[in-house]
N, C-alpha and C. Protein backbone atom coordinates (compact mmCIF):
# COMPACT_ATOMS: atom_id res chain seq x y z
N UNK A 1 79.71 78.66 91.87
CA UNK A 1 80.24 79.06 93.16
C UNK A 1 81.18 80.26 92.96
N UNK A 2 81.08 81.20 94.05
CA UNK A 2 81.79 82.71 93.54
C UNK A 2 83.31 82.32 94.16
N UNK A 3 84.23 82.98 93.35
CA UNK A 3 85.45 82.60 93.78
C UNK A 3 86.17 83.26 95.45
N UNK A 4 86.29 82.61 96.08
CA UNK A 4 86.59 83.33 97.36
C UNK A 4 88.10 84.03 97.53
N UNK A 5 87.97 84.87 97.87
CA UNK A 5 89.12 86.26 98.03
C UNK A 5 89.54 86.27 99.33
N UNK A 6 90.59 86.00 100.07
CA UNK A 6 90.65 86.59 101.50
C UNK A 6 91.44 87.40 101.65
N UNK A 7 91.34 88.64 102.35
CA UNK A 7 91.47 89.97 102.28
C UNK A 7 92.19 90.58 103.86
N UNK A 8 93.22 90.85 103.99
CA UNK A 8 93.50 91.28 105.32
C UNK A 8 94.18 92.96 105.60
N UNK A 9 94.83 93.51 106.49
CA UNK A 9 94.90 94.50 106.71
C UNK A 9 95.19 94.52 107.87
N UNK A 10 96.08 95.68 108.40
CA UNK A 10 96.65 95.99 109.84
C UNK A 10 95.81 97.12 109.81
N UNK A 11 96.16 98.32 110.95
CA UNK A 11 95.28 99.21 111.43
C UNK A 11 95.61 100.44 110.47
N UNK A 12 96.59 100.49 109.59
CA UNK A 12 96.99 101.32 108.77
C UNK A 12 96.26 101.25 107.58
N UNK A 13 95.45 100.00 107.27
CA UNK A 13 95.14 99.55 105.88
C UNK A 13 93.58 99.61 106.42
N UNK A 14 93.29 99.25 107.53
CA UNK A 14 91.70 99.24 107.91
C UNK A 14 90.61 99.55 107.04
N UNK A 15 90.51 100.67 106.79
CA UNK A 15 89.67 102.14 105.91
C UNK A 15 89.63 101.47 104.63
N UNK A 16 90.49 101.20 104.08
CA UNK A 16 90.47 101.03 102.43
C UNK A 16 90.69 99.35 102.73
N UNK A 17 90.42 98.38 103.47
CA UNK A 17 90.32 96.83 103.80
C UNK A 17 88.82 97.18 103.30
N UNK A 18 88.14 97.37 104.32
CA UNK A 18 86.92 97.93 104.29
C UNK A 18 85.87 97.86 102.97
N UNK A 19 86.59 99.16 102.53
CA UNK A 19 85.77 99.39 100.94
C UNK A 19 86.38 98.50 99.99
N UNK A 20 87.49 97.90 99.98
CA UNK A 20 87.43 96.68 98.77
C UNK A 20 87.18 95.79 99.24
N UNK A 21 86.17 95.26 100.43
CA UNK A 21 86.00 94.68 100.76
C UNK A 21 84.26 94.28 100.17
N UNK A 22 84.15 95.76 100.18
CA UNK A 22 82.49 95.78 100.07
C UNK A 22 82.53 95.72 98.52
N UNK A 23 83.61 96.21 97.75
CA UNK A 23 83.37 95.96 96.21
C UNK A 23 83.47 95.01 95.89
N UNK A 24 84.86 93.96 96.49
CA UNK A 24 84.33 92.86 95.97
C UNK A 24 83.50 92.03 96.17
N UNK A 25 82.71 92.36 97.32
CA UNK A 25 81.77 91.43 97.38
C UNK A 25 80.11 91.89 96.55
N UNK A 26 80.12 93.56 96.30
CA UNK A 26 79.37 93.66 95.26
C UNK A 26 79.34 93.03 93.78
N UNK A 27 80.86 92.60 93.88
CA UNK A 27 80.92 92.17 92.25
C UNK A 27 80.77 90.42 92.71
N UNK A 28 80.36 90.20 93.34
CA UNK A 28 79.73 88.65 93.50
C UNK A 28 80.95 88.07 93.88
N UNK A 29 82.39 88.44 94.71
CA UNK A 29 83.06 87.77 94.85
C UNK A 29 82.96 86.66 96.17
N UNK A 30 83.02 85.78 97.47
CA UNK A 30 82.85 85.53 98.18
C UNK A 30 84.79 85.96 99.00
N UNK A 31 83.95 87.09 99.84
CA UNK A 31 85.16 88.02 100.41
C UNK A 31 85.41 87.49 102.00
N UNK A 32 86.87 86.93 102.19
CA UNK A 32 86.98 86.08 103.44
C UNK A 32 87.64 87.51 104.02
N UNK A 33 87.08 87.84 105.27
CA UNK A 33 87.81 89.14 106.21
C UNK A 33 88.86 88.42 107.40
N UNK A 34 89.92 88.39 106.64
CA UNK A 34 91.17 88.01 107.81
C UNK A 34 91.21 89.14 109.06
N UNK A 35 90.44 90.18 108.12
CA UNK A 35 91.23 91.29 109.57
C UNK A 35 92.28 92.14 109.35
N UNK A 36 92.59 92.84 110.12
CA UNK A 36 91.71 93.45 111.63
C UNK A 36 90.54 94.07 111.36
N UNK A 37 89.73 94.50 112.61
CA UNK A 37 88.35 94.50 112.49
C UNK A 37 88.48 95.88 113.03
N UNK A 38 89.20 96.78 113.31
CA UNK A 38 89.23 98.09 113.71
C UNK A 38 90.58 99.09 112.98
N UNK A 39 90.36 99.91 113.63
CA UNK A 39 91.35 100.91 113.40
C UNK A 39 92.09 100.94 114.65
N UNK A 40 92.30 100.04 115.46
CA UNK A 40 93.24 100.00 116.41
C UNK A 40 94.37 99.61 116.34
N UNK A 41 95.94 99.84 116.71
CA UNK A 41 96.75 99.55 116.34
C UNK A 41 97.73 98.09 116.06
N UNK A 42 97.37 97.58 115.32
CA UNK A 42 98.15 96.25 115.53
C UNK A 42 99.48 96.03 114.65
N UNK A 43 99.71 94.79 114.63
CA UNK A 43 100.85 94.27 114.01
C UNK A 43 100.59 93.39 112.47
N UNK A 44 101.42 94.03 111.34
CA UNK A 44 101.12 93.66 109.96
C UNK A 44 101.17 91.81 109.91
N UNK A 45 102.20 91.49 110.78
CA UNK A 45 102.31 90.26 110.92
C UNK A 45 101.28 89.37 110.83
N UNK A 46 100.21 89.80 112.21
CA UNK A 46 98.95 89.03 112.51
C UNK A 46 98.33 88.73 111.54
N UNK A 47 98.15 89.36 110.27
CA UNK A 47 97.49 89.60 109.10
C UNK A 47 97.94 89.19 108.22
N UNK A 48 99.33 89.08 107.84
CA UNK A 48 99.62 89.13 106.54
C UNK A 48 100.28 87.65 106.76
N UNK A 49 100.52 87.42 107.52
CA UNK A 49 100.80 85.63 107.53
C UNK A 49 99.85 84.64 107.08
N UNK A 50 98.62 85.04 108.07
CA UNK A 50 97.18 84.38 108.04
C UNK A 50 97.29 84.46 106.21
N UNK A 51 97.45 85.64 105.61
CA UNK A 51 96.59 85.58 104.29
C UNK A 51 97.27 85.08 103.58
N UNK A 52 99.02 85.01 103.84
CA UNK A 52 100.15 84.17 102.61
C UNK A 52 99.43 82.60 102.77
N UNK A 53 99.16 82.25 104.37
CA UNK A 53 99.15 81.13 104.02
C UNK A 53 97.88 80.42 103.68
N UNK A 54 96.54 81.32 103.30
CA UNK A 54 95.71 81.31 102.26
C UNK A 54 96.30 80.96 101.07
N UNK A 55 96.95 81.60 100.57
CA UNK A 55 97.54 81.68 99.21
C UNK A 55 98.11 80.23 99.16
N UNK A 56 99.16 79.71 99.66
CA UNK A 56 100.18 79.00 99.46
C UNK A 56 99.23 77.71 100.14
N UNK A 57 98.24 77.76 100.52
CA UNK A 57 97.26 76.81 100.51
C UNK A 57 97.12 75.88 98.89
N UNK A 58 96.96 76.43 98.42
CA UNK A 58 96.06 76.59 97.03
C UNK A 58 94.72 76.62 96.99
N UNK A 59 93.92 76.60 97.96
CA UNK A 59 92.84 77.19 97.89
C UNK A 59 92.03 78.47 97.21
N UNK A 60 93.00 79.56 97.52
CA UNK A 60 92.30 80.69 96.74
C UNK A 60 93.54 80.72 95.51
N UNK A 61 92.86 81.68 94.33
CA UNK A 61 93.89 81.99 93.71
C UNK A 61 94.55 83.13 94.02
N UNK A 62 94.22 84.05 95.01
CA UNK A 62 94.43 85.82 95.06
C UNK A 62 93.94 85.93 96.65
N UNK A 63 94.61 86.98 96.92
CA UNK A 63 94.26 87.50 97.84
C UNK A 63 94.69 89.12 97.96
N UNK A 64 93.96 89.72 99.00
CA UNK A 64 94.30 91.17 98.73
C UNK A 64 95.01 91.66 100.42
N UNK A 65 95.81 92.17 100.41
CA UNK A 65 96.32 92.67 101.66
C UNK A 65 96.59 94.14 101.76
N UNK A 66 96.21 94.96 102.52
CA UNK A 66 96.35 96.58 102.55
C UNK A 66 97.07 96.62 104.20
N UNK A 67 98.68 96.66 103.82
CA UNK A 67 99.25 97.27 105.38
C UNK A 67 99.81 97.81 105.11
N UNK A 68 100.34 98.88 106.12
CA UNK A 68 100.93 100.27 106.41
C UNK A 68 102.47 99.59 105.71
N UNK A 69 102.89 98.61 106.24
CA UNK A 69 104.40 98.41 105.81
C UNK A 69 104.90 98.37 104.53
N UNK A 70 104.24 98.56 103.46
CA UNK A 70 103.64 98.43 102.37
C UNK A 70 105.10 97.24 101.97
N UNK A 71 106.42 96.87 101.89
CA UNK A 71 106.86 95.32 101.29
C UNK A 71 106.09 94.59 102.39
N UNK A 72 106.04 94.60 103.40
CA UNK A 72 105.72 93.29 104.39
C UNK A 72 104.57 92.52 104.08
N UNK A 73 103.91 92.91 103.25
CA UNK A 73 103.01 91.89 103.02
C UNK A 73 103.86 90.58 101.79
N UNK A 74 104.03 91.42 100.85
CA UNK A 74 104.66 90.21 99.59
C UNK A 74 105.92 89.87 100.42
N UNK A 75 106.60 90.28 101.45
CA UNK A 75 107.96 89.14 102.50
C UNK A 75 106.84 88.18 103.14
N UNK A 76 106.03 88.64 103.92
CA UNK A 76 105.27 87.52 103.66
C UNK A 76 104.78 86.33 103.29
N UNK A 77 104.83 86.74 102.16
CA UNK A 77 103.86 86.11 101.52
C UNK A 77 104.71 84.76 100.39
N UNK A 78 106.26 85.36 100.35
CA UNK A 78 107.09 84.77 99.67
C UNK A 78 108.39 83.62 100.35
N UNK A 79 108.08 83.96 102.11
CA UNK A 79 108.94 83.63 102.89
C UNK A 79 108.10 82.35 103.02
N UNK A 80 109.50 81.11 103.52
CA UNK A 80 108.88 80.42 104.08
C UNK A 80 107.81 79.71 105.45
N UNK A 81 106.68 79.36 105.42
CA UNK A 81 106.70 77.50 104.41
C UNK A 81 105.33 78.36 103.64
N UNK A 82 105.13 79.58 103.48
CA UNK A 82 104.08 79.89 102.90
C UNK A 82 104.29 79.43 100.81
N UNK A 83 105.24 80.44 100.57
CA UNK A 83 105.76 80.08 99.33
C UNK A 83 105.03 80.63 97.92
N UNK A 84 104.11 81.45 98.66
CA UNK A 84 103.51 82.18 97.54
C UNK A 84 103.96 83.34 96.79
N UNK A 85 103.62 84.56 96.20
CA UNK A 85 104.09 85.20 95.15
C UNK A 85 103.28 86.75 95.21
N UNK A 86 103.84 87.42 96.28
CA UNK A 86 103.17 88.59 96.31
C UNK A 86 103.63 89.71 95.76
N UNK A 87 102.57 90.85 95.60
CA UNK A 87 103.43 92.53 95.11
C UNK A 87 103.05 93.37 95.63
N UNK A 88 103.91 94.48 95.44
CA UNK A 88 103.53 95.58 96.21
C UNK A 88 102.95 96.70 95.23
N UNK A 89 101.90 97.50 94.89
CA UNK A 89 101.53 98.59 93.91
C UNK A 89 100.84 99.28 94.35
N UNK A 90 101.06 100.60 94.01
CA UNK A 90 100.03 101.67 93.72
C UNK A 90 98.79 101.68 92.61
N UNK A 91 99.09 100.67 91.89
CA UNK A 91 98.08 100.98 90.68
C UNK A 91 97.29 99.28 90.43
N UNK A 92 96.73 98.67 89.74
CA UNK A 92 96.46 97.55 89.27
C UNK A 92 97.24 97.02 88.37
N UNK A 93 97.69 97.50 87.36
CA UNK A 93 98.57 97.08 86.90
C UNK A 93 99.51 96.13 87.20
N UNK A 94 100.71 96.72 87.77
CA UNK A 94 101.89 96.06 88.43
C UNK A 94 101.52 94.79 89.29
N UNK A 95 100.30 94.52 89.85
CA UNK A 95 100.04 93.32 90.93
C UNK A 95 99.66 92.22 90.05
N UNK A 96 99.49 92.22 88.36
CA UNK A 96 99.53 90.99 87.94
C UNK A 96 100.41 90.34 87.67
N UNK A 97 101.78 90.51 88.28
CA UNK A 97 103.22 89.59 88.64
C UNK A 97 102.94 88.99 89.46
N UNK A 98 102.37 89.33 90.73
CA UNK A 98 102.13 88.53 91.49
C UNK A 98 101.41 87.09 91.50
N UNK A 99 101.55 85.74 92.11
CA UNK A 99 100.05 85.15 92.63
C UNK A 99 99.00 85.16 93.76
């Protein structure tokens, strides 16, 4: 069974939600689309809550989030009753602190 990823994004992150969306699911991942589904303007919130509390599920091990606010996703993701362990990077590197 492929490991499932759920993946979200505000209207700032849309574009590049998108294409790692499609890579990981080329690399056989099973890619859950939290959203948003456009380039219309929304709120990082809607998104990045939904996906902490993926995480802090224990269901997935990872998840990927691309918003404009660039901390608001790992406050998120670290605030409560979610309780998970997010980061913020430019590179790959640095995001294996995170969970």
């Amino acid at each position: 069974m492929a490991e499932r990823i759920p993946i979200a994004a505000d209207h700032a992150g849309y574009e590049l939600k998108e294409k790692i969306a499609k890579a990981l699911s080329d690399l056989g991942f099973d890619v859950k689309d939290l959203g948003t589904h456009s380039p219309s303007s929304t709120d990082y919130a809607d998104y990045a809550h939904p996906l902490a509390q993926e995480g802090a599920s224990g269901d997935v091990r990872r998840g990927v989030g691309r918003l404009g606010t660039g901390p608001g996703v790992p406050y998120a993701a670290t605030g409560p009753p979610r309780g998970g362990g997010g980061s913020v990077s430019a590179s790959p590197r640095p995001v294996g602190g995170g969970r």
